[in-house]
Protein backbone atom coordinates (compact mmCIF):
# COMPACT_ATOMS: atom_id res chain seq x y z
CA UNK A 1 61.61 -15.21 6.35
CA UNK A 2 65.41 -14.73 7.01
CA UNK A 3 67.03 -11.71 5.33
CA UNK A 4 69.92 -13.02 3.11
CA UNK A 5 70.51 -9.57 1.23
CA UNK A 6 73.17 -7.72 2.83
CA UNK A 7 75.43 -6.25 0.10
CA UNK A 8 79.38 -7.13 1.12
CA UNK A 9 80.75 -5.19 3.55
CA UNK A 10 77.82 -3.64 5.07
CA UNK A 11 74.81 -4.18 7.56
CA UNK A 12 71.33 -4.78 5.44
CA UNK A 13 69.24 -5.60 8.94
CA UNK A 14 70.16 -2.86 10.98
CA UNK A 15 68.83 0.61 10.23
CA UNK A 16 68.50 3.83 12.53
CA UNK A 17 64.59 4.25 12.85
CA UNK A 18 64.63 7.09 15.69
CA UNK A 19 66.58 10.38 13.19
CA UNK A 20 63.41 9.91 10.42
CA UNK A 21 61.61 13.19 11.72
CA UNK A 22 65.14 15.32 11.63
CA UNK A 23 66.22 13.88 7.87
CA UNK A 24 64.62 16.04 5.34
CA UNK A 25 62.65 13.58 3.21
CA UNK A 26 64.57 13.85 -0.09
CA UNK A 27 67.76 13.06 1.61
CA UNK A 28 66.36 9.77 3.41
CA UNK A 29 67.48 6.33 2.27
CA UNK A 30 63.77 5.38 2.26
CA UNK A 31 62.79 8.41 -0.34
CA UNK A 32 65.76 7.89 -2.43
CA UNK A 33 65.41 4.01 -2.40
CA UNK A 34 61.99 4.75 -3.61
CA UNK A 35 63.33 6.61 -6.83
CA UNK A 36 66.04 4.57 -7.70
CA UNK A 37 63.85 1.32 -7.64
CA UNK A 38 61.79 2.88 -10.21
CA UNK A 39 64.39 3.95 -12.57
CA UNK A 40 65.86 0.28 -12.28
CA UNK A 41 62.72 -1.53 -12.66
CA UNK A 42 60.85 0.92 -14.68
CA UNK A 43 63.65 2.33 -16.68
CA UNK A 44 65.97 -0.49 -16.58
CA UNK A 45 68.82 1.94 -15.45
CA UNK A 46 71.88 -0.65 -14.38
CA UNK A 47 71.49 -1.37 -10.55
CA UNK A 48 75.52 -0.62 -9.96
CA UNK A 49 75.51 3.04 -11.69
CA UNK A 50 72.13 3.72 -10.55
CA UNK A 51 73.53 3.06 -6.39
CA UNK A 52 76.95 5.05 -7.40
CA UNK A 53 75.28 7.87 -9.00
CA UNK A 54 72.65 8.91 -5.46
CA UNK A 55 76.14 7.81 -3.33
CA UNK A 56 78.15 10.33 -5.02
CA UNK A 57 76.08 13.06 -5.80
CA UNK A 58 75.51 13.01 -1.91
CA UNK A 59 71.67 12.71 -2.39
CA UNK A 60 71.76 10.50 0.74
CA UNK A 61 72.73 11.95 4.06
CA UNK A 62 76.11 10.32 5.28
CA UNK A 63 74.60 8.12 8.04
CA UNK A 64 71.68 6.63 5.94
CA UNK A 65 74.02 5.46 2.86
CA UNK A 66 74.55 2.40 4.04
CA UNK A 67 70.68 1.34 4.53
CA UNK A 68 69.72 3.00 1.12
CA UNK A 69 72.24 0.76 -0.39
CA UNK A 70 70.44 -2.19 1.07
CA UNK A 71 67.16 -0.67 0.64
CA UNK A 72 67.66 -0.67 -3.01
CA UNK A 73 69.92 -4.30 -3.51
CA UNK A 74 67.12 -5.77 -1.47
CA UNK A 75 64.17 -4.67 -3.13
CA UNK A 76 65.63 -5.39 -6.21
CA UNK A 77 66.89 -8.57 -5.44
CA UNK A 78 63.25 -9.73 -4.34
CA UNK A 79 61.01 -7.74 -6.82
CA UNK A 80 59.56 -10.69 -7.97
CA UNK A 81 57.84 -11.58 -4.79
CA UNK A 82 57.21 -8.11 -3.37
CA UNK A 83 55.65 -7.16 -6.63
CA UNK A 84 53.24 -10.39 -6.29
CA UNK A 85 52.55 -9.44 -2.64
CA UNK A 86 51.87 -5.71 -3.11
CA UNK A 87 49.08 -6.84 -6.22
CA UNK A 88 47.79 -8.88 -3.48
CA UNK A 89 46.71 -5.48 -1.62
CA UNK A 90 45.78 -3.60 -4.71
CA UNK A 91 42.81 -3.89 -6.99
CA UNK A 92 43.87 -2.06 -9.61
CA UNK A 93 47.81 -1.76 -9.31
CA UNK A 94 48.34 -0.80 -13.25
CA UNK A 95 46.13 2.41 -11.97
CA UNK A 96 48.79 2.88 -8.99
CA UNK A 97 51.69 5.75 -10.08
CA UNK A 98 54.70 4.10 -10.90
CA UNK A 99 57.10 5.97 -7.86
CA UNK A 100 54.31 4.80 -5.48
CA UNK A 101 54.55 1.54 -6.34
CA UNK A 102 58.30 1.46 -5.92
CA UNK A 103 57.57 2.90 -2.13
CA UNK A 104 55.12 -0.21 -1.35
CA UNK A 105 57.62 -2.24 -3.02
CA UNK A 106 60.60 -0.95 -0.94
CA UNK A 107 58.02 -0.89 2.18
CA UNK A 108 57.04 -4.41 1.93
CA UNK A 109 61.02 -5.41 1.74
CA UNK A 110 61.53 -3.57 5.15
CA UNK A 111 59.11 -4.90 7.42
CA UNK A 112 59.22 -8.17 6.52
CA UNK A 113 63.14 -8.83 5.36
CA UNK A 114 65.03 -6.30 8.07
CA UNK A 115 65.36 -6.01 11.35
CA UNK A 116 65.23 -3.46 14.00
CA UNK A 117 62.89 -1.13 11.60
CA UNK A 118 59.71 -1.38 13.36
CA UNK A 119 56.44 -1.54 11.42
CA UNK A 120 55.10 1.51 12.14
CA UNK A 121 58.21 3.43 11.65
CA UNK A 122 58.09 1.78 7.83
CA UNK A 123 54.40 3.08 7.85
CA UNK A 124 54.81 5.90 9.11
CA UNK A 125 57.82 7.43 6.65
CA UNK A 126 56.24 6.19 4.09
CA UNK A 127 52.63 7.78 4.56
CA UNK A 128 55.11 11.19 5.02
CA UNK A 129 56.82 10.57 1.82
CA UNK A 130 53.72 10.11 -0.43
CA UNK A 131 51.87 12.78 1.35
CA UNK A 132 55.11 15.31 0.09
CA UNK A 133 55.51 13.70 -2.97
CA UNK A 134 51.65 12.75 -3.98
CA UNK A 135 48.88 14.50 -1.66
CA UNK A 136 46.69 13.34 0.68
CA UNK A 137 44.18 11.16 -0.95
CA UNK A 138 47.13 9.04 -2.04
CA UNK A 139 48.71 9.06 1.70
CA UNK A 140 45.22 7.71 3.02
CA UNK A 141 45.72 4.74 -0.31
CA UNK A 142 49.03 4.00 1.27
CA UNK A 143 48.23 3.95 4.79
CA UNK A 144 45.60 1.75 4.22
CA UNK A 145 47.62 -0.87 1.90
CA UNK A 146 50.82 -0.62 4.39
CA UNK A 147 48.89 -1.89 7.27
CA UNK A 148 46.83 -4.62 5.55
CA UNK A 149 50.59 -6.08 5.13
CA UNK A 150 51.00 -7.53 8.36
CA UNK A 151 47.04 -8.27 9.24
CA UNK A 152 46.97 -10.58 6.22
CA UNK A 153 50.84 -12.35 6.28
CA UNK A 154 52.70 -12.61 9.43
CA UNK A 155 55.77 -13.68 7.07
CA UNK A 156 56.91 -13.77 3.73
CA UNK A 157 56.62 -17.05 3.62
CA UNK A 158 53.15 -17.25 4.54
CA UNK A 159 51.79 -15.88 1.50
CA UNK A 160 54.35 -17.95 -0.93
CA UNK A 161 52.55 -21.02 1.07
CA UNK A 162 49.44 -19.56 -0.56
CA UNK A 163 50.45 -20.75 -3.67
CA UNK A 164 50.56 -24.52 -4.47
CA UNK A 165 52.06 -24.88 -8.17
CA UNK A 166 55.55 -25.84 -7.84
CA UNK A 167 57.30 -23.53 -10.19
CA UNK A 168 54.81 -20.67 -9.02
CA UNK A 169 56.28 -21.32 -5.79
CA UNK A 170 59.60 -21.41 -6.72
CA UNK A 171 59.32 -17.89 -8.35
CA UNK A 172 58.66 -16.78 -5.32
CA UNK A 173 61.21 -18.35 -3.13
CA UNK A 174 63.60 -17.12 -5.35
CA UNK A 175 62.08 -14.05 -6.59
CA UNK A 176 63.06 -15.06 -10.21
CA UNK A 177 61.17 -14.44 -13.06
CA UNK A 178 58.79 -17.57 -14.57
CA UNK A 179 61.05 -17.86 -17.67
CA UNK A 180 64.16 -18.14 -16.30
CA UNK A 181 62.91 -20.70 -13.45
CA UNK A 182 60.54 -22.76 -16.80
CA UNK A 183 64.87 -22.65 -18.96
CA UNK A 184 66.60 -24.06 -15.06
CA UNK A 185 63.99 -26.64 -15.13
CA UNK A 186 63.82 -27.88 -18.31
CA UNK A 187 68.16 -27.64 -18.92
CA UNK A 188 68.53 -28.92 -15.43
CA UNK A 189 65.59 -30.76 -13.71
CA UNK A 190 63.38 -29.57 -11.36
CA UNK A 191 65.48 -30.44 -7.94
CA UNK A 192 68.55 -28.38 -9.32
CA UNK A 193 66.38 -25.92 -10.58
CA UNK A 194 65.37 -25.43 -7.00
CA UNK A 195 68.80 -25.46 -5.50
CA UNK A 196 69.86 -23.17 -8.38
CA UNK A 197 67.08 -20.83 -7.99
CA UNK A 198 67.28 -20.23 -4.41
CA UNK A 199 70.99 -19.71 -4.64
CA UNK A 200 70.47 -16.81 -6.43
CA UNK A 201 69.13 -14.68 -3.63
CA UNK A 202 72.25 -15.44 -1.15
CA UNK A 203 74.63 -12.61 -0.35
CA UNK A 204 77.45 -12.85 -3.09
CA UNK A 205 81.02 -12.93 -1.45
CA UNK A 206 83.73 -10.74 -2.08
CA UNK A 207 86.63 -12.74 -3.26
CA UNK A 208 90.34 -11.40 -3.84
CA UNK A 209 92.93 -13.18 -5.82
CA UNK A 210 96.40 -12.45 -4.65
CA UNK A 211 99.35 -11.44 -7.04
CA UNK A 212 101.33 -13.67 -8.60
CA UNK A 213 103.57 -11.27 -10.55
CA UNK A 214 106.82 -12.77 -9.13
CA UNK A 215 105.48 -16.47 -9.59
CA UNK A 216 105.56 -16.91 -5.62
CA UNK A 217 102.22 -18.07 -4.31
CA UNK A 218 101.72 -21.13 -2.48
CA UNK A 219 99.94 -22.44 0.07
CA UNK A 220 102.28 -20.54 2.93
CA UNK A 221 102.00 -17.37 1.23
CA UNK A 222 98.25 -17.57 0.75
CA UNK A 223 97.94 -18.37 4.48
CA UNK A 224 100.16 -15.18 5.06
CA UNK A 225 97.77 -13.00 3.40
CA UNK A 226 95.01 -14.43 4.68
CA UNK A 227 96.76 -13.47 8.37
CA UNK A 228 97.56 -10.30 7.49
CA UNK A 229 93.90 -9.45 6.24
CA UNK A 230 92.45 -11.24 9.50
CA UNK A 231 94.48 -8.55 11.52
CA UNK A 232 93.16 -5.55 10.28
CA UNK A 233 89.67 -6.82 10.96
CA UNK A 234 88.57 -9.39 7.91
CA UNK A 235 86.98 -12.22 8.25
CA UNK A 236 88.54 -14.35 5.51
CA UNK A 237 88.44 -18.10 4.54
CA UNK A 238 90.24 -20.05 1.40
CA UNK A 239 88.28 -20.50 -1.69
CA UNK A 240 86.55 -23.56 -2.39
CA UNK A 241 87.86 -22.98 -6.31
CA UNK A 242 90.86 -21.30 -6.87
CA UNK A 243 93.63 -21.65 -4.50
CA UNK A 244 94.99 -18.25 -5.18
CA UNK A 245 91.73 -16.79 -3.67
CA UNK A 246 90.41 -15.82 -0.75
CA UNK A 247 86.76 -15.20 0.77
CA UNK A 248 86.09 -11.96 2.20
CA UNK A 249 83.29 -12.43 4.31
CA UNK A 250 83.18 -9.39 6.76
CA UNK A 251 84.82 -5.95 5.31
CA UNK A 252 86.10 -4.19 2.03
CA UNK A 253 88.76 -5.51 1.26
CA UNK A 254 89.68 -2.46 -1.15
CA UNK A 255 90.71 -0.53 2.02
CA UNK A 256 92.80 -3.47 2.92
CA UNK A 257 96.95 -2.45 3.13
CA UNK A 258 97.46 -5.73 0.79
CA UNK A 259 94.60 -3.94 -2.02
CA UNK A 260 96.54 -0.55 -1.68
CA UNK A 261 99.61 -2.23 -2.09
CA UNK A 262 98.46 -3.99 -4.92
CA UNK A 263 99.42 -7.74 -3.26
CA UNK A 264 95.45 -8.55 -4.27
CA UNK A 265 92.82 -7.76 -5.95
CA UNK A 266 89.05 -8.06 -6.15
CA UNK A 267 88.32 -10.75 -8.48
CA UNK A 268 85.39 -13.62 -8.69
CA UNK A 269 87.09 -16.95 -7.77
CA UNK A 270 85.06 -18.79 -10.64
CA UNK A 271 85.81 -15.81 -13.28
CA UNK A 272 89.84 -16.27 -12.31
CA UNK A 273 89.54 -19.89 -13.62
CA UNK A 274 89.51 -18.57 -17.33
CA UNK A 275 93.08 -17.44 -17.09
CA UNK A 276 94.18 -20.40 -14.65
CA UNK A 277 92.63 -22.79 -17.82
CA UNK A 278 94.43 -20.63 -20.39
CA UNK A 279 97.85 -20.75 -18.67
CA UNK A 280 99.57 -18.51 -20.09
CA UNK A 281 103.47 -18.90 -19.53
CA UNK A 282 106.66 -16.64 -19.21
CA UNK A 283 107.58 -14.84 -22.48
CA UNK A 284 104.23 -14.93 -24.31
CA UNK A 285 102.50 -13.03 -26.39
CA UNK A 286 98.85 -13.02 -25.05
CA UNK A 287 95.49 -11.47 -26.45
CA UNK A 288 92.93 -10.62 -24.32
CA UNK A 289 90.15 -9.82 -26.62
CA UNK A 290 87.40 -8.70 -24.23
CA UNK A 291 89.46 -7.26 -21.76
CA UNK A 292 87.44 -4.59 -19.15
CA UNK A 293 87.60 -3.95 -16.76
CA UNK A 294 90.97 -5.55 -16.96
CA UNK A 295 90.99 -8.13 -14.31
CA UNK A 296 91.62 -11.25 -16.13
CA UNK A 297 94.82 -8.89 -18.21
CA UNK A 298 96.25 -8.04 -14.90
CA UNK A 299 96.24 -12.08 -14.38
CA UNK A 300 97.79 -12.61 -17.45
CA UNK A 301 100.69 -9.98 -17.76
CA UNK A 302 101.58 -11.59 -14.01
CA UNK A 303 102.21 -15.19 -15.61
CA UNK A 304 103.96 -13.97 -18.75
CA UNK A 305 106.11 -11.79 -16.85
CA UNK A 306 108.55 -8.62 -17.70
CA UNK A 307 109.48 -10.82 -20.99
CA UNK A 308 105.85 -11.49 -21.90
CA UNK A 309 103.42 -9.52 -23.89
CA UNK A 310 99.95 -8.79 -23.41
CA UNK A 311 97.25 -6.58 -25.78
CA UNK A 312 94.39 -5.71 -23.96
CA UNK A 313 91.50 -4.87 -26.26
CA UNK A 314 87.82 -3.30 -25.50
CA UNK A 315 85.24 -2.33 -27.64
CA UNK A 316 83.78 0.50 -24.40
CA UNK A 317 86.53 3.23 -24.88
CA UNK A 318 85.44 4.54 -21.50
CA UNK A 319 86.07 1.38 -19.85
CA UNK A 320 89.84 1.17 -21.33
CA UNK A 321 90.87 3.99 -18.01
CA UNK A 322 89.79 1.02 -15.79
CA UNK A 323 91.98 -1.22 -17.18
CA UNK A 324 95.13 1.15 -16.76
CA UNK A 325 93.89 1.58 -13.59
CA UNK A 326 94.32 -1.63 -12.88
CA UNK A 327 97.20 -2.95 -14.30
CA UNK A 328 99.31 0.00 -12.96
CA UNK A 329 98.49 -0.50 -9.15
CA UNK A 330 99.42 -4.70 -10.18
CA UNK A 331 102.26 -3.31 -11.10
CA UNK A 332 101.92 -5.12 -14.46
CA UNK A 333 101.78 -1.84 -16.72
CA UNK A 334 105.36 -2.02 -18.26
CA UNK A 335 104.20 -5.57 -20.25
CA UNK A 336 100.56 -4.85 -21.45
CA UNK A 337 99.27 -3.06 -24.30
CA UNK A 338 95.81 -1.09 -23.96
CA UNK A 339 93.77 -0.49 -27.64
CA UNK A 340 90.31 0.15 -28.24
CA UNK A 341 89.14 -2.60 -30.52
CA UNK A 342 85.99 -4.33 -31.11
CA UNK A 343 86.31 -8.01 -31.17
CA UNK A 344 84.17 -8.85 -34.11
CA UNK A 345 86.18 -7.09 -35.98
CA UNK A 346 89.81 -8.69 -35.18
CA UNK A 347 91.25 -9.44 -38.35
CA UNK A 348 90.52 -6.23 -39.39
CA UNK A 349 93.75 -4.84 -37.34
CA UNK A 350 95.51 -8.24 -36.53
CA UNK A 351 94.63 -10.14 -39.52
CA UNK A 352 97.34 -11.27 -42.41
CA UNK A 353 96.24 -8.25 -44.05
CA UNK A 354 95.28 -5.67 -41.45
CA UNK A 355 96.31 -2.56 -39.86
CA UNK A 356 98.53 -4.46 -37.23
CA UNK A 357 99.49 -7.66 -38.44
CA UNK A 358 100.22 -9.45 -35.54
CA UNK A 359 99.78 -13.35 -34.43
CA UNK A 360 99.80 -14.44 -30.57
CA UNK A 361 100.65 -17.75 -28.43
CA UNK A 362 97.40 -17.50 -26.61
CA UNK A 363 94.17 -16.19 -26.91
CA UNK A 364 91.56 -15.03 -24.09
CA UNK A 365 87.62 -14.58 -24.99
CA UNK A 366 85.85 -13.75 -22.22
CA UNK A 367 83.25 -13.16 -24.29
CA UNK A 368 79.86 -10.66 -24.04
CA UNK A 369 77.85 -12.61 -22.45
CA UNK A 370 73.96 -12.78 -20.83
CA UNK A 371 75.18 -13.05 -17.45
CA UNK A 372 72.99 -15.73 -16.08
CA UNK A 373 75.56 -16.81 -13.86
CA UNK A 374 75.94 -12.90 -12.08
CA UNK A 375 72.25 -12.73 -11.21
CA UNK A 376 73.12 -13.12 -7.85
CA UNK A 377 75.60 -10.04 -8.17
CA UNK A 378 73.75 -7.96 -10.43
CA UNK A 379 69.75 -8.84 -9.18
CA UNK A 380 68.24 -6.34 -11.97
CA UNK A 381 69.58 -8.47 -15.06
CA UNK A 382 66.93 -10.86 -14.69
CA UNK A 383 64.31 -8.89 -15.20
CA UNK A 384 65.54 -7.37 -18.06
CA UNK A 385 67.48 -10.42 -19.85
CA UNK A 386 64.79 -12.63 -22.14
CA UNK A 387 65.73 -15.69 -24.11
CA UNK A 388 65.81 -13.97 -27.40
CA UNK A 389 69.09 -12.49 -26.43
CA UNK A 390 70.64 -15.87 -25.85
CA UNK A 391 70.26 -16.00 -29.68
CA UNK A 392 72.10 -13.20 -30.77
CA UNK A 393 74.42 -13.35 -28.11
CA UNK A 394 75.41 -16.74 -29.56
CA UNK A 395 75.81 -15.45 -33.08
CA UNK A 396 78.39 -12.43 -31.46
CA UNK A 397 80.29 -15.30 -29.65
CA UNK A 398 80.81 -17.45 -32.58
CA UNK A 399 81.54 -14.31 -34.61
CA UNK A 400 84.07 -13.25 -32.25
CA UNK A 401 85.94 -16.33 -32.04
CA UNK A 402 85.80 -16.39 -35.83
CA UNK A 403 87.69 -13.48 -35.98
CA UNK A 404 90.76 -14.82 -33.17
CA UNK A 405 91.51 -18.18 -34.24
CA UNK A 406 93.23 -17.22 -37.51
CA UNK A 407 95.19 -15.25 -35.54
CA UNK A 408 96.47 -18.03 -33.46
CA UNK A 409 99.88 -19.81 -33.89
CA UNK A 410 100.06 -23.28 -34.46
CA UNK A 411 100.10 -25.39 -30.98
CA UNK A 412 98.54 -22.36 -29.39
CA UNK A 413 95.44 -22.37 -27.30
CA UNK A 414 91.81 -20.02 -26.99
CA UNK A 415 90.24 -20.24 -24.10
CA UNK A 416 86.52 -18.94 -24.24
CA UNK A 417 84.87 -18.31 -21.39
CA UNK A 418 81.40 -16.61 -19.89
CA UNK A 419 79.87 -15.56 -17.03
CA UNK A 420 76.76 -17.25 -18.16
CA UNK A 421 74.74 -21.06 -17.80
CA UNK A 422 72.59 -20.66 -20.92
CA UNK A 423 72.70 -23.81 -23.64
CA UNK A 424 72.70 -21.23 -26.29
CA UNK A 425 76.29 -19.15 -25.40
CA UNK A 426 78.06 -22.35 -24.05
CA UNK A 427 78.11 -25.73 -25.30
CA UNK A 428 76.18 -24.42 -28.58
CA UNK A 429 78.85 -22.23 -29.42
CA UNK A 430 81.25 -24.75 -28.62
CA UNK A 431 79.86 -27.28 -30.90
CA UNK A 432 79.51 -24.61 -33.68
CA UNK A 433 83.44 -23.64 -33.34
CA UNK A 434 84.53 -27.45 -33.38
CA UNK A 435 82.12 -27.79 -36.60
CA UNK A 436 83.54 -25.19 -38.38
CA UNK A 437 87.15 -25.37 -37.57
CA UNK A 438 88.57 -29.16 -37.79
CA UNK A 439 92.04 -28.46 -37.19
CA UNK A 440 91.07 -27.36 -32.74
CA UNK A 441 91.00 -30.24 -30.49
CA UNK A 442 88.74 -28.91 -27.68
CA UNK A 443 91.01 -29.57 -24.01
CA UNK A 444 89.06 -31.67 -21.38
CA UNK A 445 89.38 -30.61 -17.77
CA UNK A 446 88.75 -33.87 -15.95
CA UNK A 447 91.12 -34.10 -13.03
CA UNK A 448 92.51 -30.68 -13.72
CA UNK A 449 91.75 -30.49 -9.69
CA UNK A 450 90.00 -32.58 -7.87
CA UNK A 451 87.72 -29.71 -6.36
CA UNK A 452 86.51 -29.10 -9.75
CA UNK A 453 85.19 -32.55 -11.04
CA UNK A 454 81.30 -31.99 -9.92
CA UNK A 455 81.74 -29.03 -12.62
CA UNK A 456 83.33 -30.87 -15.69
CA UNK A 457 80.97 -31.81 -18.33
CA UNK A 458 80.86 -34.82 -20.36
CA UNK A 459 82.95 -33.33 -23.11
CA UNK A 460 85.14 -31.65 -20.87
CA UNK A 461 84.53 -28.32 -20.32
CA UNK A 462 83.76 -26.58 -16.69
CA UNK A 463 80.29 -24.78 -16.14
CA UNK A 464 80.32 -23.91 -12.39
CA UNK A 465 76.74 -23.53 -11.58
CA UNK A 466 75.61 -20.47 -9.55
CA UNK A 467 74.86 -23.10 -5.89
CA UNK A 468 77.75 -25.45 -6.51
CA UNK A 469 80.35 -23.30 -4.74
CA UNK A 470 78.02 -20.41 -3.95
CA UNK A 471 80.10 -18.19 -6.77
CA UNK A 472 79.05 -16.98 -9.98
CA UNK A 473 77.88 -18.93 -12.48
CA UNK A 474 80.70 -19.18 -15.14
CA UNK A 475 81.97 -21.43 -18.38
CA UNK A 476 85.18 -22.46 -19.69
CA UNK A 477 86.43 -24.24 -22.91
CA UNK A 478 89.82 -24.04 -23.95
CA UNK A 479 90.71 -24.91 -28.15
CA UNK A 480 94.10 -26.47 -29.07
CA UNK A 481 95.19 -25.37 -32.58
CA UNK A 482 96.79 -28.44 -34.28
């Protein structure tokens, strides 16, 4: 079964078998990949912080970071599956310690999703590391469950073969839970569903979006950047969406001269659609109501210009730094406004009779979200994420765009957008904002571009499904206030 779970920018397959005896166990990218595994699955710490945190508290020795990394994204990724094949070795797994598990877990993704890590090297480390972590009994337990692996299931995909029910199998292919392939099926069809599905276990792409502060991108310029990148090593294509982004499909592109410089910036091409569909023009006043980590305000204070205002709001006061960060290496700083404000609770500082009164041209809700469509990106979410959220989230959307549209000036637009494909948080919440507020006339997007008409629904709105352009899942609807 081909590996597809390199994280960007680095080498999942390849990982240096022959230094195991002179790394001291605790330091290994196996022993660590073991532990953080557990606290993601078992302890549902966030896959992102969880990475960051062993990286820089140096509990990985320098030349195994990058395979712990992958170690960890993979497993993740395909916990589903590996889970299903380890219980196929166990009699009793619920009697099998939970950091053990996570080893056979992470095990099972080595030998049969990399390369160049023999077998027995796999076994081998791994017997070691439960033997200093567990004892001896529980070494023999491992040994003996390691090397059934291979004698039962050449591949992967010989014991997903095993199974015959279509959605079982599809779980499996796509190492995605049963309730989340049983809501793509019955919203989508089974045949989507599929394509869907198996989409989300692809490599996500790095995509940059380049800076249009002084309103000068074009097709030449793009093709300049994409040079320039090309030359220091990149390999780079155009986006199929957005053509102010770029594919980064070989390097970081944060140690790029045109990053530093702040000429791009690392942005989801589907995401940087909200802000393309809001349009936002020279001189406005802009609200960007969910705003961290700040992308989409950097976007926006570059289209209203020096003349233009934008507030930049976050309920997470320790995400607002992020934002600053941002918008000062944009070089946007001098025309946005940072506050900590939560967004169901707007009118309480903007309203008529608030603590700010204040009333804008357009309105940005990039709204909190289940993030369906970022599965791909951020694997551990759907084993967490159940459909009861989808319920409240919906009630927080429609609360939160309750609270913005009094606070929009006649003519003006909201765009509300999420990073989700769920019924519930998009065309419900649509339909519940158009019920309760007669005077919006919701925008259509057919033939906004040409590229984007296999993602414009029937009323006009854009949900880019996760395998249509092999981005993130995202939604868009933009309100006119009459």
């Amino acid at each position: 079964m081909a590996n597809n779970q390199a994280q960007p920018g680095s080498d999942a397959r390849k990982g240096d078998h022959t230094k195991g005896d002179k790394t001291p166990l605790k330091l290994s990218a196996r022993f660590q990949a073991m532990a953080s595994v557990n606290q993601i699955i078992r302890h549902n710490q966030f896959i992102n912080q969880e990475v960051n945190r062993v990286l820089t508290s140096e509990a990985v020795i320098e030349t195994d970071r990058n395979l712990y990394t992958n170690l960890v994204y993979g497993s993740v990724q395909n916990y589903y599956t590996l889970d299903a094949f380890v219980r196929d070795f166990v009699a009793k797994p619920n009697k099998v310690k939970p950091w053990l598990w996570s080893l056979l877990v992470v095990s099972a993704y080595q030998m049969y999703y990399l390369d160049h890590i023999p077998n027995y090297a796999v076994v081998d480390e791994a017997v070691r590391i439960v033997r200093k972590r567990g004892n001896q009994t529980l070494a023999k337990f491992a040994n003996g469950v390691l090397r059934n692996f291979t004698r039962r299931y050449e591949t992967m995909a010989d014991f997903i073969h095993t199974k015959t029910d279509p959605k079982e199998r599809l779980t499996l292919q796509a190492s995605l839970p049963p309730v989340w392939v049983d809501y793509f099926v019955d919203r989508f069809g089974l045949v989507e569903a599929e394509k869907l599905a198996n989409s989300l276990n692809q490599t996500p792409f790095i995509t940059v979006r380049a800076n249009n502060r002084l309103n000068h991108l074009n097709t030449e310029k793009m093709a300049e950047y994409q040079k320039i990148l090309e030359r220091e090593g990149y390999i780079v294509s155009p986006s199929p969406i957005s053509p102010f982004a770029l594919r980064v499909l070989k390097g970081n592109p944060a140690h790029s001269s045109l990053f530093m410089n702040g000429e791009i910036t690392i942005q989801d091409e589907s995401a940087l659609l909200a802000v393309e569909a809001l349009n936002p023009q020279v001189g406005e006043t802009v609200l960007d109501a969910c705003a961290a980590p700040g992308g989409k305000t950097v976007q926006i204070a570059e289209a209203v210009g020096q003349t233009g205002h934008v507030i930049a709001c976050d309920i997470a006061e320790n995400k607002l730094p992020l934002i600053q960060e941002n918008v000062d290496r944009m070089q946007v700083a001098d025309q946005v406004e940072i506050l900590h404000q939560d967004a169901t609770k707007l009118q309480e500082r903007f309203g008529a009779n608030g603590s700010e009164p204040r009333s804008f041209d357009k309105i940005l809700i990039d709204a909190p979200c289940s993030g369906v469509g970022l599965f791909r990106r951020k694997p551990d979410t759907k084993y967490h994420k159940t459909l009861q959220d989808l319920d409240a989230l919906h009630d927080i959307q429609v609360t939160i765009m309750n609270q913005a549209l009094p606070l929009l000036k006649k003519g003006g637009v909201i765009t509300y957008s999420t990073c989700t494909i769920t019924k519930e948080e998009n065309e419900d919440v649509v339909k519940a904002i158009l019920d309760q507020h007669p005077d919006l006339t919701l925008k259509s997007f057919k033939h906004w571009r040409d590229n984007l008409d296999q993602s414009i629904g029937k009323d006009g709105t854009i949900e880019i499904l996760p395998h249509t352009y092999m981005s993130d899942g995202f939604f868009i609807a933009s309100f006119e206030k009459n």
